[in-house]
PDB file of N, CA and C in Angstrom:
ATOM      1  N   UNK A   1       0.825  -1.199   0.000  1.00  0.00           N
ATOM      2  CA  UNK A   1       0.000   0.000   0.000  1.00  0.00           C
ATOM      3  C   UNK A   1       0.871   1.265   0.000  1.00  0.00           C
ATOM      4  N   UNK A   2       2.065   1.381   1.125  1.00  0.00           N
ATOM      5  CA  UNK A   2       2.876   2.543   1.035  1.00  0.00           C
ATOM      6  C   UNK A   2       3.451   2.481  -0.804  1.00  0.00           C
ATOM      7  N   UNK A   3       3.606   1.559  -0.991  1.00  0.00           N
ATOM      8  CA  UNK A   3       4.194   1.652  -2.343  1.00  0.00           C
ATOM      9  C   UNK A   3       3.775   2.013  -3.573  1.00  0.00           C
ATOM     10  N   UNK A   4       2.050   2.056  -3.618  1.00  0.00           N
ATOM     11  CA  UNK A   4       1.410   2.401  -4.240  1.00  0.00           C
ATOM     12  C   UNK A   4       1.026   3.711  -4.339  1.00  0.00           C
ATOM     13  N   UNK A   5       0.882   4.487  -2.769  1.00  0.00           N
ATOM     14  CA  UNK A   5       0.740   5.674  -2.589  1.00  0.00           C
ATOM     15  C   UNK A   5       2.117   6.763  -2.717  1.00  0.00           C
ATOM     16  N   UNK A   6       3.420   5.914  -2.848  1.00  0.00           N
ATOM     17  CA  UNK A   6       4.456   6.157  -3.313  1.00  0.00           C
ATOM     18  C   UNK A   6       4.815   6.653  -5.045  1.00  0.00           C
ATOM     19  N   UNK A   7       4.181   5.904  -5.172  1.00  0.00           N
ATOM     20  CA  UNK A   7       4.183   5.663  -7.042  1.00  0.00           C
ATOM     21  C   UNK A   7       3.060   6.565  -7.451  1.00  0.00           C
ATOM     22  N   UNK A   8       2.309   6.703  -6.584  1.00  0.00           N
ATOM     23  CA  UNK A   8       1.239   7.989  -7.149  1.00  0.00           C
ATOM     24  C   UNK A   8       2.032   9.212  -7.173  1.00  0.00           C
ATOM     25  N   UNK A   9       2.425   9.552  -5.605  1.00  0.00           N
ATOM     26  CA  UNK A   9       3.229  11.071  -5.529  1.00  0.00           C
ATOM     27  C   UNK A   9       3.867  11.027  -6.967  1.00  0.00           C
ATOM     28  N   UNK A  10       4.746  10.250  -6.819  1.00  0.00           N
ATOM     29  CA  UNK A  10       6.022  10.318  -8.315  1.00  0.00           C
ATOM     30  C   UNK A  10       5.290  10.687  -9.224  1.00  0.00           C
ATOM     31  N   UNK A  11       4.207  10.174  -9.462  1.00  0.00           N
ATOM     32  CA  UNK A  11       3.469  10.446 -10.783  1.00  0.00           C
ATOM     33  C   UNK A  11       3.175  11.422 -11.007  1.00  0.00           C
ATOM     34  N   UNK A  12       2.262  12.161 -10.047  1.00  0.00           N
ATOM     35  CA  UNK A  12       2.421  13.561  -9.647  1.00  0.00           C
ATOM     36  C   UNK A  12       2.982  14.420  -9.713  1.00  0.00           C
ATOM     37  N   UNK A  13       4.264  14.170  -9.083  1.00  0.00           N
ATOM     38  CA  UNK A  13       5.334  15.228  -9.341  1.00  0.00           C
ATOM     39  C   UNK A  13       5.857  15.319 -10.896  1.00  0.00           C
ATOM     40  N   UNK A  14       5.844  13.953 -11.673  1.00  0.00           N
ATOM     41  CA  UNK A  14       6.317  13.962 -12.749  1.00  0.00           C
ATOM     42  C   UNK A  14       5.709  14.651 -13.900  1.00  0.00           C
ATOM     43  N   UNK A  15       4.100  14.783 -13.511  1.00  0.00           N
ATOM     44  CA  UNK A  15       3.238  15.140 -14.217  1.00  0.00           C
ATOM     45  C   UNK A  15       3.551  16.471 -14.090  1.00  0.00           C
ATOM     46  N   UNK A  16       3.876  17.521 -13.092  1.00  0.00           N
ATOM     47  CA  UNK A  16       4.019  18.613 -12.631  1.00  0.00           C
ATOM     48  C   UNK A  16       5.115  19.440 -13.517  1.00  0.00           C
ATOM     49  N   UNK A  17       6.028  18.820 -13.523  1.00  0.00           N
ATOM     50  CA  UNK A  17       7.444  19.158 -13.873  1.00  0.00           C
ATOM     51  C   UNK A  17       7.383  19.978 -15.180  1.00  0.00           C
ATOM     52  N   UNK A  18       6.510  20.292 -15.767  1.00  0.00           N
ATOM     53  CA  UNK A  18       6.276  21.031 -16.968  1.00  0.00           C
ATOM     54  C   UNK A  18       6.426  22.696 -16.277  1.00  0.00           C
ATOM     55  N   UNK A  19       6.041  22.632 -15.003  1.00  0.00           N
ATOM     56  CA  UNK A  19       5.333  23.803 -14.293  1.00  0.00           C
ATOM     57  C   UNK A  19       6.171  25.174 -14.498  1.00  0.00           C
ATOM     58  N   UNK A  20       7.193  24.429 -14.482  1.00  0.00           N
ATOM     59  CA  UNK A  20       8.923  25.697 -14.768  1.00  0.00           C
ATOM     60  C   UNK A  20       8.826  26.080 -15.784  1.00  0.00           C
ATOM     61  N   UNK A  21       8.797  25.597 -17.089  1.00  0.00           N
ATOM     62  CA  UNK A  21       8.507  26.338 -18.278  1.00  0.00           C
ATOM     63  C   UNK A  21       7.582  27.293 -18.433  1.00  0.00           C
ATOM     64  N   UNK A  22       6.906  27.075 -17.255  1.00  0.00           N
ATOM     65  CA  UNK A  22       5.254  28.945 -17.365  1.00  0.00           C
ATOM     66  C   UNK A  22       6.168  29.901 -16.471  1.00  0.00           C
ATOM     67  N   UNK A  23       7.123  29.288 -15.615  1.00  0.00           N
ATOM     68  CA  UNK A  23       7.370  30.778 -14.598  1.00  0.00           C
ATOM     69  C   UNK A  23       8.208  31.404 -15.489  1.00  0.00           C
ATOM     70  N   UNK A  24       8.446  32.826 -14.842  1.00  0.00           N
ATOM     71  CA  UNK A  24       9.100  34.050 -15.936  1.00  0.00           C
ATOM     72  C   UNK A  24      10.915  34.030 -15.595  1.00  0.00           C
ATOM     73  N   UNK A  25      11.721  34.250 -16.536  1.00  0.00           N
ATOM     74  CA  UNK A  25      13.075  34.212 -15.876  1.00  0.00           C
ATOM     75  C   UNK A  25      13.709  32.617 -16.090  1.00  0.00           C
ATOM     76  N   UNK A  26      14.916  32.525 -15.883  1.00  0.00           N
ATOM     77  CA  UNK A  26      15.552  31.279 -15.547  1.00  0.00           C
ATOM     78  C   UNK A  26      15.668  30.893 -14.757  1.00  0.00           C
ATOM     79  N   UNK A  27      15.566  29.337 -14.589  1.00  0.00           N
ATOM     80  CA  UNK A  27      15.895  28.142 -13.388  1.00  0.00           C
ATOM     81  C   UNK A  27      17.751  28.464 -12.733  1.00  0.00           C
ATOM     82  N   UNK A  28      17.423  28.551 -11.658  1.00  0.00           N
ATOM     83  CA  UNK A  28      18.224  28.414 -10.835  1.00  0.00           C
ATOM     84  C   UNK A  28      19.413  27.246 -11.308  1.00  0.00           C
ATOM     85  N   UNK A  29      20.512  27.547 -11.503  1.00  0.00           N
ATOM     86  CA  UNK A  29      21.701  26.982 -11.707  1.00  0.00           C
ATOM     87  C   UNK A  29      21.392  26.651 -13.344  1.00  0.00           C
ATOM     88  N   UNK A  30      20.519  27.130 -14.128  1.00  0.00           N
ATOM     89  CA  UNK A  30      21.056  26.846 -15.450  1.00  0.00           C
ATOM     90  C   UNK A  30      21.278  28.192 -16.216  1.00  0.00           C
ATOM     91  N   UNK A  31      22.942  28.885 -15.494  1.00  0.00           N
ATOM     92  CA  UNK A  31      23.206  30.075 -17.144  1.00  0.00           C
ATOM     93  C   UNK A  31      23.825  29.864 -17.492  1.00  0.00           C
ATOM     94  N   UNK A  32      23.749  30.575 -18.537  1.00  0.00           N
ATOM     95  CA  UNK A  32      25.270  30.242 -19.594  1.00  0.00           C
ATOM     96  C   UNK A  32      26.031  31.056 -19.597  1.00  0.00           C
ATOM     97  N   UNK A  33      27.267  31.219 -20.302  1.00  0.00           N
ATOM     98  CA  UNK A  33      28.265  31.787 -19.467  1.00  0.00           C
ATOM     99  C   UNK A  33      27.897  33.415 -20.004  1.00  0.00           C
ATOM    100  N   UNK A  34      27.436  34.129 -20.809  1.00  0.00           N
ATOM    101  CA  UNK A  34      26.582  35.159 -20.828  1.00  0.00           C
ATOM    102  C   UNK A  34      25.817  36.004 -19.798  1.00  0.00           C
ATOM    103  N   UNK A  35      25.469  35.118 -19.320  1.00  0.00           N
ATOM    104  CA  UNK A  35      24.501  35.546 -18.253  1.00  0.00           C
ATOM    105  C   UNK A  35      25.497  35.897 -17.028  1.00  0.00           C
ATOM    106  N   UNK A  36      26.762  35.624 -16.543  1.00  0.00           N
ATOM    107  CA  UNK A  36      27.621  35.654 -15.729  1.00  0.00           C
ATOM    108  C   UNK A  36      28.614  37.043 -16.048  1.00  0.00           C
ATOM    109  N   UNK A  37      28.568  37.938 -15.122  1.00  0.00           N
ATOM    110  CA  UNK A  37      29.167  39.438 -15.209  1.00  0.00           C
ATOM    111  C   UNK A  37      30.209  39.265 -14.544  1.00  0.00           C
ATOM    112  N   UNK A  38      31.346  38.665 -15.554  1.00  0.00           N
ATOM    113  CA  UNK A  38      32.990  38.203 -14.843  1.00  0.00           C
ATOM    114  C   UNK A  38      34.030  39.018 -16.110  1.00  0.00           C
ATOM    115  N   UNK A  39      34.870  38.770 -15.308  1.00  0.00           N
ATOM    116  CA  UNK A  39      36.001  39.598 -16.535  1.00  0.00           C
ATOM    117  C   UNK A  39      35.911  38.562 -17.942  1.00  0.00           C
ATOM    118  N   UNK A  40      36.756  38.703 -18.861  1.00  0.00           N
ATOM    119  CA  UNK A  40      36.987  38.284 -19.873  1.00  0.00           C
ATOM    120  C   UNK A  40      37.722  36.702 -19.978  1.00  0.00           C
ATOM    121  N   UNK A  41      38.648  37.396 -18.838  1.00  0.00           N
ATOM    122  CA  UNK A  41      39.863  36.141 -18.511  1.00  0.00           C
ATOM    123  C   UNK A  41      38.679  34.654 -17.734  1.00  0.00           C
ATOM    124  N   UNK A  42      37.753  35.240 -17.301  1.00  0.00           N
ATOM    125  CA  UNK A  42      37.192  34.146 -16.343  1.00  0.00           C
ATOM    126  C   UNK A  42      35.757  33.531 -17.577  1.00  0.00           C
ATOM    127  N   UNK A  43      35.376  34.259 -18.277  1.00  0.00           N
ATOM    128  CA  UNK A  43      34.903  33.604 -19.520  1.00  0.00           C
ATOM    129  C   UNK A  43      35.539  32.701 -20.308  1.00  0.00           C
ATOM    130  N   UNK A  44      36.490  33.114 -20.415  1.00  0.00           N
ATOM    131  CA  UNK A  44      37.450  32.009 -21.547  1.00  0.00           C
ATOM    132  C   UNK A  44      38.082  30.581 -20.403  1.00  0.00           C
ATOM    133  N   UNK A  45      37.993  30.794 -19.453  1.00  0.00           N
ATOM    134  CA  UNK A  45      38.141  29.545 -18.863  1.00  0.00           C
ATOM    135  C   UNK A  45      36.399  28.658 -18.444  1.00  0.00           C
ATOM    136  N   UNK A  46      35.367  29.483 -18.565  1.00  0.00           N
ATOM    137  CA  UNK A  46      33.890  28.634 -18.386  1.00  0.00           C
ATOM    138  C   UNK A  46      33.695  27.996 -19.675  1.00  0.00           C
ATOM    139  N   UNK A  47      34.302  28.433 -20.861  1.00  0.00           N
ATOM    140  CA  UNK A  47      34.187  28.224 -22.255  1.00  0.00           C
ATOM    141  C   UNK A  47      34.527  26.625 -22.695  1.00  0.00           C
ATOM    142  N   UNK A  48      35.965  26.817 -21.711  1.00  0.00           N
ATOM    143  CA  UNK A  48      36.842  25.846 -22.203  1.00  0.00           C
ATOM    144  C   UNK A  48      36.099  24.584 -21.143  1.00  0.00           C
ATOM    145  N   UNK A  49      35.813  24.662 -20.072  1.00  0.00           N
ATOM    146  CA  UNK A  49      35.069  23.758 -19.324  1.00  0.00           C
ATOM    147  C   UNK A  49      34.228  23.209 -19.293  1.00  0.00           C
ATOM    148  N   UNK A  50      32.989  24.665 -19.851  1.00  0.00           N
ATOM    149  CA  UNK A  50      31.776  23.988 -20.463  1.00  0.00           C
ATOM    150  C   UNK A  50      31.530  22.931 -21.508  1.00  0.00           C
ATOM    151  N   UNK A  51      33.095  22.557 -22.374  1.00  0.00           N
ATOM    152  CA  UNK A  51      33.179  21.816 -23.459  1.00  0.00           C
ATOM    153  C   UNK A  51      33.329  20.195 -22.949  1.00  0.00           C
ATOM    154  N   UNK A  52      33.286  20.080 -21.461  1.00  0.00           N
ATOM    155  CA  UNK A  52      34.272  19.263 -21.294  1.00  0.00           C
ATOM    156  C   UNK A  52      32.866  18.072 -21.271  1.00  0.00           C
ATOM    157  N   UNK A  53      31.621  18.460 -20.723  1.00  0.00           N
ATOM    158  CA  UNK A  53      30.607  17.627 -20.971  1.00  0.00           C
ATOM    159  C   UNK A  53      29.284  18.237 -21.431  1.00  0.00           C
ATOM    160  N   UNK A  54      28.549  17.541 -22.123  1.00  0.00           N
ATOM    161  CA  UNK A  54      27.566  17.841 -22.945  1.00  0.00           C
ATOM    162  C   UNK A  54      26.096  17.116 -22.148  1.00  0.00           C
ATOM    163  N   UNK A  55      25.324  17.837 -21.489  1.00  0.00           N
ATOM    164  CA  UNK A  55      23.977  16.861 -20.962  1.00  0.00           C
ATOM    165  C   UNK A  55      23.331  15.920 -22.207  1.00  0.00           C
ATOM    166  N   UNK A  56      22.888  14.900 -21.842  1.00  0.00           N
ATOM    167  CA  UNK A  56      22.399  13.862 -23.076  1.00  0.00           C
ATOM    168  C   UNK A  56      20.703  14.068 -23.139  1.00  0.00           C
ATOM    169  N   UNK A  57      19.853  14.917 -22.475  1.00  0.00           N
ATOM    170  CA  UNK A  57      18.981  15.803 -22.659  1.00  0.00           C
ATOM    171  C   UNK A  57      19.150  17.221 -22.570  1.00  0.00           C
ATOM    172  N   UNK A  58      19.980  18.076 -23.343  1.00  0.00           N
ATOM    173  CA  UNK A  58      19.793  19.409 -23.180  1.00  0.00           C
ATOM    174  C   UNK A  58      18.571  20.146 -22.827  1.00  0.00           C
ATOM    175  N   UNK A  59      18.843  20.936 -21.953  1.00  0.00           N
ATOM    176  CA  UNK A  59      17.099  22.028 -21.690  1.00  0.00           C
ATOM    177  C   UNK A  59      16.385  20.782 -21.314  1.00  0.00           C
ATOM    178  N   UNK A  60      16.679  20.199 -21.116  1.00  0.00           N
ATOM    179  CA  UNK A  60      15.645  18.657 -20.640  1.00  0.00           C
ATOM    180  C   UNK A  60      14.408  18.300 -21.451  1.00  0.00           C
ATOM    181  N   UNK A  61      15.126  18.451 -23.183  1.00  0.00           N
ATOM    182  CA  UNK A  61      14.627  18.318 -24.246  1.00  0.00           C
ATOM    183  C   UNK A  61      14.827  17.324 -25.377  1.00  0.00           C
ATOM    184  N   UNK A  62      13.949  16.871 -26.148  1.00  0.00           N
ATOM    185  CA  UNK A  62      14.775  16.138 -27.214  1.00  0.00           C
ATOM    186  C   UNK A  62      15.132  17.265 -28.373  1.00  0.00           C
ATOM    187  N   UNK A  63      15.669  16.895 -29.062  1.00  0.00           N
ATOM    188  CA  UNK A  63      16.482  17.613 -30.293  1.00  0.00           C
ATOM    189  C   UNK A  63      15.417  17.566 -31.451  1.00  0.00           C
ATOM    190  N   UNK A  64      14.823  18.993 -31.422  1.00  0.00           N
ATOM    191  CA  UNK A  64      13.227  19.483 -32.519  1.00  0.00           C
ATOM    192  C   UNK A  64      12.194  19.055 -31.857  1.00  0.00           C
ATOM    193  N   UNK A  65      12.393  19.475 -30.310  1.00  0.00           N
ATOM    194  CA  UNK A  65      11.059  19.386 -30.313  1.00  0.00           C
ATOM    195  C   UNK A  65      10.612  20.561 -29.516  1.00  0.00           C
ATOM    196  N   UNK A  66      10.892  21.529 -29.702  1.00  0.00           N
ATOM    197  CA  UNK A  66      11.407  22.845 -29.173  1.00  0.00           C
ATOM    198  C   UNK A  66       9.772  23.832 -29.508  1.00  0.00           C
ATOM    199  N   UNK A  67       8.910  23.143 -30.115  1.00  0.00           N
ATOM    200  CA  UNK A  67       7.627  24.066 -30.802  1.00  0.00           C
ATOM    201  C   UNK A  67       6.222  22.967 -30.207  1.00  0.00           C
ATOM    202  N   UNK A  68       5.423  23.896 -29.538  1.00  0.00           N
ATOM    203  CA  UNK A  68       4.112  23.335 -28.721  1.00  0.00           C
ATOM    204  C   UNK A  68       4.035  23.138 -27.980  1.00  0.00           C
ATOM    205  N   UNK A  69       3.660  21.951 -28.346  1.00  0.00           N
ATOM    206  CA  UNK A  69       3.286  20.649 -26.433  1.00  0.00           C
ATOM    207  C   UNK A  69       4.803  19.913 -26.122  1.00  0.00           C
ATOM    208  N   UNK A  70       5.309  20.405 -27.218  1.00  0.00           N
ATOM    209  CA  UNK A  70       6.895  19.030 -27.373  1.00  0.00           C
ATOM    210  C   UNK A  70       7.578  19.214 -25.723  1.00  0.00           C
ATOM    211  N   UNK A  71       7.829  20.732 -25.505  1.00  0.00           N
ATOM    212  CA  UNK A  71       8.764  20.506 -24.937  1.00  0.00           C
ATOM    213  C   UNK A  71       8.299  20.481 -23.258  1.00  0.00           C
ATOM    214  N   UNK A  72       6.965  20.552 -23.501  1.00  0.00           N
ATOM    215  CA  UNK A  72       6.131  19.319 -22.134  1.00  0.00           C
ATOM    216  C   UNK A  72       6.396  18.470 -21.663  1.00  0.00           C
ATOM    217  N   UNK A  73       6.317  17.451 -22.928  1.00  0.00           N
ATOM    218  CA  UNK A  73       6.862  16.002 -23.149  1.00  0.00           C
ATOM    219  C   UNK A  73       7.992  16.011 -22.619  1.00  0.00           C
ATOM    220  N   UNK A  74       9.048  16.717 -23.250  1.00  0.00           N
ATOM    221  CA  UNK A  74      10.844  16.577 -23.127  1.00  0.00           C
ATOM    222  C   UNK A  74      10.606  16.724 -21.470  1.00  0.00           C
ATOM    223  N   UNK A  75      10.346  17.379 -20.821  1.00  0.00           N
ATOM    224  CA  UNK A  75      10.171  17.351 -19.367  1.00  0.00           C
ATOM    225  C   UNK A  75       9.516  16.125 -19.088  1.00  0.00           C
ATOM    226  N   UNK A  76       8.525  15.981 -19.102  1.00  0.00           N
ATOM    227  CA  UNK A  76       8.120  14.711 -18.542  1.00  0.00           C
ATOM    228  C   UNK A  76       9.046  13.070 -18.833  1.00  0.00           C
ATOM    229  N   UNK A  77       9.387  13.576 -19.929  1.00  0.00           N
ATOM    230  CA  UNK A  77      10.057  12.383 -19.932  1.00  0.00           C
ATOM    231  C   UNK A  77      11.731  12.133 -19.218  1.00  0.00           C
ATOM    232  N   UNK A  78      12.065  13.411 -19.419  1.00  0.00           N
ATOM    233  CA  UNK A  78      13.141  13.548 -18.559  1.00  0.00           C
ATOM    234  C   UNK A  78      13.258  13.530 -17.099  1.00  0.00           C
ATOM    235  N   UNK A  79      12.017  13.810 -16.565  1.00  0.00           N
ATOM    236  CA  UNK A  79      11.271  12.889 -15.248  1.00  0.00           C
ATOM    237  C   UNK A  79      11.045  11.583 -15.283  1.00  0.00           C
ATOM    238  N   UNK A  80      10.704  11.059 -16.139  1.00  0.00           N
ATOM    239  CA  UNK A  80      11.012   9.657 -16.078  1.00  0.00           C
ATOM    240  C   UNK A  80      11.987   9.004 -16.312  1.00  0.00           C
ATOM    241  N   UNK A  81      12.903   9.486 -17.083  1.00  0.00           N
ATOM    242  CA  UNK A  81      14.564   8.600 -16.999  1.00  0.00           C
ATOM    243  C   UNK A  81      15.284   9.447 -15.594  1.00  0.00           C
ATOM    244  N   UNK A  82      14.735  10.239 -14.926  1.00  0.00           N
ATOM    245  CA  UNK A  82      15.148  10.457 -13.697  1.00  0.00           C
ATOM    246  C   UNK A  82      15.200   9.853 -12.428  1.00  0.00           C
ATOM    247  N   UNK A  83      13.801   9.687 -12.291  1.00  0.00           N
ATOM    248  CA  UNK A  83      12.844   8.716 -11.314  1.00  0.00           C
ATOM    249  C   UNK A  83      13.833   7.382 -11.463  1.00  0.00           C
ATOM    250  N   UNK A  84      13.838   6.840 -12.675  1.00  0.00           N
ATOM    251  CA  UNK A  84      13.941   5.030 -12.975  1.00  0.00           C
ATOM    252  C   UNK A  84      15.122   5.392 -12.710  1.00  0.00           C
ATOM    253  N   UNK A  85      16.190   6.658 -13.334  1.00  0.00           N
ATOM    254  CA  UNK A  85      17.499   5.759 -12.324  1.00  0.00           C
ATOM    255  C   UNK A  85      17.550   5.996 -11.163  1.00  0.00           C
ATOM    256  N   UNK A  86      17.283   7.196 -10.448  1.00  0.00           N
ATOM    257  CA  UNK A  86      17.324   7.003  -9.165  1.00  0.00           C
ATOM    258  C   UNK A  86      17.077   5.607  -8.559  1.00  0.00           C
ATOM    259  N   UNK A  87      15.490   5.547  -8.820  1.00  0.00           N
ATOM    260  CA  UNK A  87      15.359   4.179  -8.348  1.00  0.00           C
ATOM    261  C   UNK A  87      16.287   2.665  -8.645  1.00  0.00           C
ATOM    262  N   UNK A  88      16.661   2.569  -9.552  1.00  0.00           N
ATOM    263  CA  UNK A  88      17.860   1.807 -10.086  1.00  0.00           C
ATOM    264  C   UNK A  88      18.686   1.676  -9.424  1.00  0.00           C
ATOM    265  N   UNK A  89      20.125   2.769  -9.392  1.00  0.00           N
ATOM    266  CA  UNK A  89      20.582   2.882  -8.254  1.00  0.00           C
ATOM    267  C   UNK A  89      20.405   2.798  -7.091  1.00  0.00           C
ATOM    268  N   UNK A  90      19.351   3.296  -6.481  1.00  0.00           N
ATOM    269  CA  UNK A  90      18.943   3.092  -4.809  1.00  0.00           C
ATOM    270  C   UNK A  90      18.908   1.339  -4.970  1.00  0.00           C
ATOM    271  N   UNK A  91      18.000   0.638  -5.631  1.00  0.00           N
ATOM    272  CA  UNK A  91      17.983  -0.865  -5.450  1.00  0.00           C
ATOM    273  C   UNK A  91      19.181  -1.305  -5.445  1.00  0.00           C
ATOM    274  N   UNK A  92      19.927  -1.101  -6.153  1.00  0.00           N
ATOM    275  CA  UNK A  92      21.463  -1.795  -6.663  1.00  0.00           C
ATOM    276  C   UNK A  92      22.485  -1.606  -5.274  1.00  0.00           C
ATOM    277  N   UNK A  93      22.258   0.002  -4.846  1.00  0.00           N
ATOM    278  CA  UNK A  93      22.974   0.125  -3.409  1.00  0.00           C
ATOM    279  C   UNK A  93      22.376  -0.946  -2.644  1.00  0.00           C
ATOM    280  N   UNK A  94      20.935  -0.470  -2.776  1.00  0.00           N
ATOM    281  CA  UNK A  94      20.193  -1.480  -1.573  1.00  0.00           C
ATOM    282  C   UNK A  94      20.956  -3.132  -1.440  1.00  0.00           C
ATOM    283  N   UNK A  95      20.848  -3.430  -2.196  1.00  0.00           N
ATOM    284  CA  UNK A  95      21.638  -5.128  -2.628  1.00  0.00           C
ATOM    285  C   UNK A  95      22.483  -5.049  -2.475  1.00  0.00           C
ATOM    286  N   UNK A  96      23.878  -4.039  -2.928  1.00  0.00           N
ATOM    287  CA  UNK A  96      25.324  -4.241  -2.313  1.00  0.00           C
ATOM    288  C   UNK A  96      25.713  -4.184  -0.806  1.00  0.00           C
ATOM    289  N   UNK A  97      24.803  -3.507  -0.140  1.00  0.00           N
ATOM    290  CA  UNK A  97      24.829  -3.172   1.275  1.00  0.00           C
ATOM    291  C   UNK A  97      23.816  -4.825   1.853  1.00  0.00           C
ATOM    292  N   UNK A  98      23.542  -5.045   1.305  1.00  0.00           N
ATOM    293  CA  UNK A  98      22.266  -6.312   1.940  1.00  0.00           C
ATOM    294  C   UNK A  98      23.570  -7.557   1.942  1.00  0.00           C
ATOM    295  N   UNK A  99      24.397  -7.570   0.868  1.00  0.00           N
ATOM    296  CA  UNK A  99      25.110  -8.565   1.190  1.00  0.00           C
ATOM    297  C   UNK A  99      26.287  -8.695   2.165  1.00  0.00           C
ATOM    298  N   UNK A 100      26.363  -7.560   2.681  1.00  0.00           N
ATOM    299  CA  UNK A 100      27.693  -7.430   3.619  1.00  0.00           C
ATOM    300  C   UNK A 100      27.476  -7.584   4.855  1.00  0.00           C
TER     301      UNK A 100
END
């Protein structure tokens, strides 16, 4: 029963997660190096860093789907490969720790 009423919240929340795309302004911890009022010298080193990894959902989007309902979806679904690994991981800890 807890597990069920567990799996609802998630659902919930997952369903939710669109909600950021209506508020005005940017999400907290995503600027780009533009948005950052640093000297010149401290740009050309975010430049070179920022190269070093690429998110495998950008904007927590797929690639064209940037027009409508799409980028609803790209959220929600990026809530769901979120959720499943978390949960993934947590089981997998759970089991390495169960055998010791």
């Amino acid at each position: 029963m807890r597990l069920r009423k567990a799996i609802v919240v998630l659902a919930i929340l997952i369903l939710l997660t669109p909600l950021g795309l209506l508020a005005p302004g940017e999400a907290w911890g995503e600027w780009s190096i533009e948005d950052w009022n640093v000297s010149e010298s401290w740009k050309s080193v975010a430049e070179r860093i920022a190269n070093i990894w690429s998110a495998p959902l950008p904007d927590y989007n797929l690639p064209g789907w940037e027009e409508g309902a799409l980028p609803y979806l790209g959220y929600i679904i990026s809530a769901i490969i979120g959720v499943i690994l978390i949960v993934l991981i947590t089981i997998a800890i759970g089991r390495i720790l169960a055998r010791k």
